[in-house]
Protein backbone atom coordinates (compact mmCIF):
# COMPACT_ATOMS: atom_id res chain seq x y z
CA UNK A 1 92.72 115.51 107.08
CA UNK A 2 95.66 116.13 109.14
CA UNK A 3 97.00 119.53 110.11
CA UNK A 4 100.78 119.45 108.57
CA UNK A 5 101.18 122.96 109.73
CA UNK A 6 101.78 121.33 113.60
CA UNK A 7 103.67 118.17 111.54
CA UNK A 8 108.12 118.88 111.36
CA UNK A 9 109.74 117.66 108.88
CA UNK A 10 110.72 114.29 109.57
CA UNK A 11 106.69 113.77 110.37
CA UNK A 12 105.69 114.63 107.10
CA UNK A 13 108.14 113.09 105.17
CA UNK A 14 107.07 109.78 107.05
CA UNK A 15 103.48 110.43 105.65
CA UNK A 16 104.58 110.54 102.36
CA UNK A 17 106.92 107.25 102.18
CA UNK A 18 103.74 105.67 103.90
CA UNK A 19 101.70 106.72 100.78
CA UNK A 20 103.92 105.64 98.59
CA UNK A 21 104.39 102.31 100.40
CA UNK A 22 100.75 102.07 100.36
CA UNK A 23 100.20 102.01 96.52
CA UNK A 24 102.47 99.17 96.17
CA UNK A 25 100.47 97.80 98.96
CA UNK A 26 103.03 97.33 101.46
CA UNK A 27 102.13 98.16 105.36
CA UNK A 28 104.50 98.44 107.22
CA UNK A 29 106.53 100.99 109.66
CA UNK A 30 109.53 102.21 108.28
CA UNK A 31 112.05 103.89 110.87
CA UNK A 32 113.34 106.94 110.52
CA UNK A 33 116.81 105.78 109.67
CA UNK A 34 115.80 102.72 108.07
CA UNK A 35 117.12 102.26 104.37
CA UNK A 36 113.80 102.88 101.62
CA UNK A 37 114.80 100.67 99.14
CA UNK A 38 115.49 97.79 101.56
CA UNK A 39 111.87 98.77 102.91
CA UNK A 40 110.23 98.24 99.59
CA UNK A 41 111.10 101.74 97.31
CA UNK A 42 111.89 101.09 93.69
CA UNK A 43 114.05 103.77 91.75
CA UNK A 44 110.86 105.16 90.21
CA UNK A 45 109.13 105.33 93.43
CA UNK A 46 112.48 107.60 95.08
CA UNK A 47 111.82 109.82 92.02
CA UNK A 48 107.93 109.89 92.67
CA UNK A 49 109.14 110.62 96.34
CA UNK A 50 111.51 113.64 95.03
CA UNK A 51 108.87 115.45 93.60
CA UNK A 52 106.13 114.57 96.49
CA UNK A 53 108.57 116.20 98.75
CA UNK A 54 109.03 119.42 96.57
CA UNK A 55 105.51 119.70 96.42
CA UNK A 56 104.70 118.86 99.88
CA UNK A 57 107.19 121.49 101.39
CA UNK A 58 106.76 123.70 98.41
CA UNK A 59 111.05 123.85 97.62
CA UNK A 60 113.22 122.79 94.31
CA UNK A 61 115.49 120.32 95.40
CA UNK A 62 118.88 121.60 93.51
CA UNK A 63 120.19 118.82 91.07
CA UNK A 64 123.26 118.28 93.04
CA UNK A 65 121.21 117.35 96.40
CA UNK A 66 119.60 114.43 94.43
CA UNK A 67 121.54 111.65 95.30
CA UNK A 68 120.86 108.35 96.52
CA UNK A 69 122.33 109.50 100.16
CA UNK A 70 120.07 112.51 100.77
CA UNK A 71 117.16 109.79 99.79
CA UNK A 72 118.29 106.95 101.24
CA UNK A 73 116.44 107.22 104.42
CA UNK A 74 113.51 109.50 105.76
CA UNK A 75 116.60 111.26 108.51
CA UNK A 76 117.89 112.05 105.76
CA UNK A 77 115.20 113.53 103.70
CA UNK A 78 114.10 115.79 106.99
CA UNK A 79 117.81 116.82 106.85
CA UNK A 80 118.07 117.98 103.32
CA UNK A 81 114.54 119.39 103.75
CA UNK A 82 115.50 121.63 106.58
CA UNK A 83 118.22 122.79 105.03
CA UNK A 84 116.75 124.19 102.01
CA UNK A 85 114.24 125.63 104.02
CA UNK A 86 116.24 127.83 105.65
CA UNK A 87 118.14 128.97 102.61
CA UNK A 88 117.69 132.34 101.50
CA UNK A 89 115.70 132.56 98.20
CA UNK A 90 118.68 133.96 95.38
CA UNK A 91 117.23 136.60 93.84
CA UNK A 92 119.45 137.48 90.60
């Protein structure tokens, strides 16, 4: 089992495209900015990825950040991810 605590964001988020590459039985690397659907990612398998990453980094991805850019490549994943994560929880 790996230690994600030592693991940024961009790591992990590799990790979990791998899985997901992995049930569909493709092994291969996939670069950071590389585009996921040309590496093998169906639609469903972005929205699988969505919710892996919510649950991974334990954050609600707002409705408005899920797009096909902020998914289109693992950069850009780590991008969106660190930026969530260092937004304030609104309290109301």
């Amino acid at each position: 089992m790996l230690d994600r605590t030592t693991m940024d964001a961009t790591e992990r988020v590799t990790l979990l495209v791998r899985q997901i590459l992995a049930k569909r039985a493709i092994e291969r690397p996939v670069g950071a900015d590389e585009d996921l659907a040309a590496s093998g990612l169906s639609s469903l398998d972005i929205v699988n990825l969505m919710l892996a990453v919510e649950a991974e980094f334990d954050i609600k991805i707002p409705d408005r950040e899920m797009t096909p850019a902020n998914f289109r490549s693992i950069a850009q994943i780590a991008k969106l991810v660190r930026g969530l994560c260092k937004q304030p929880a609104v309290t109301g």
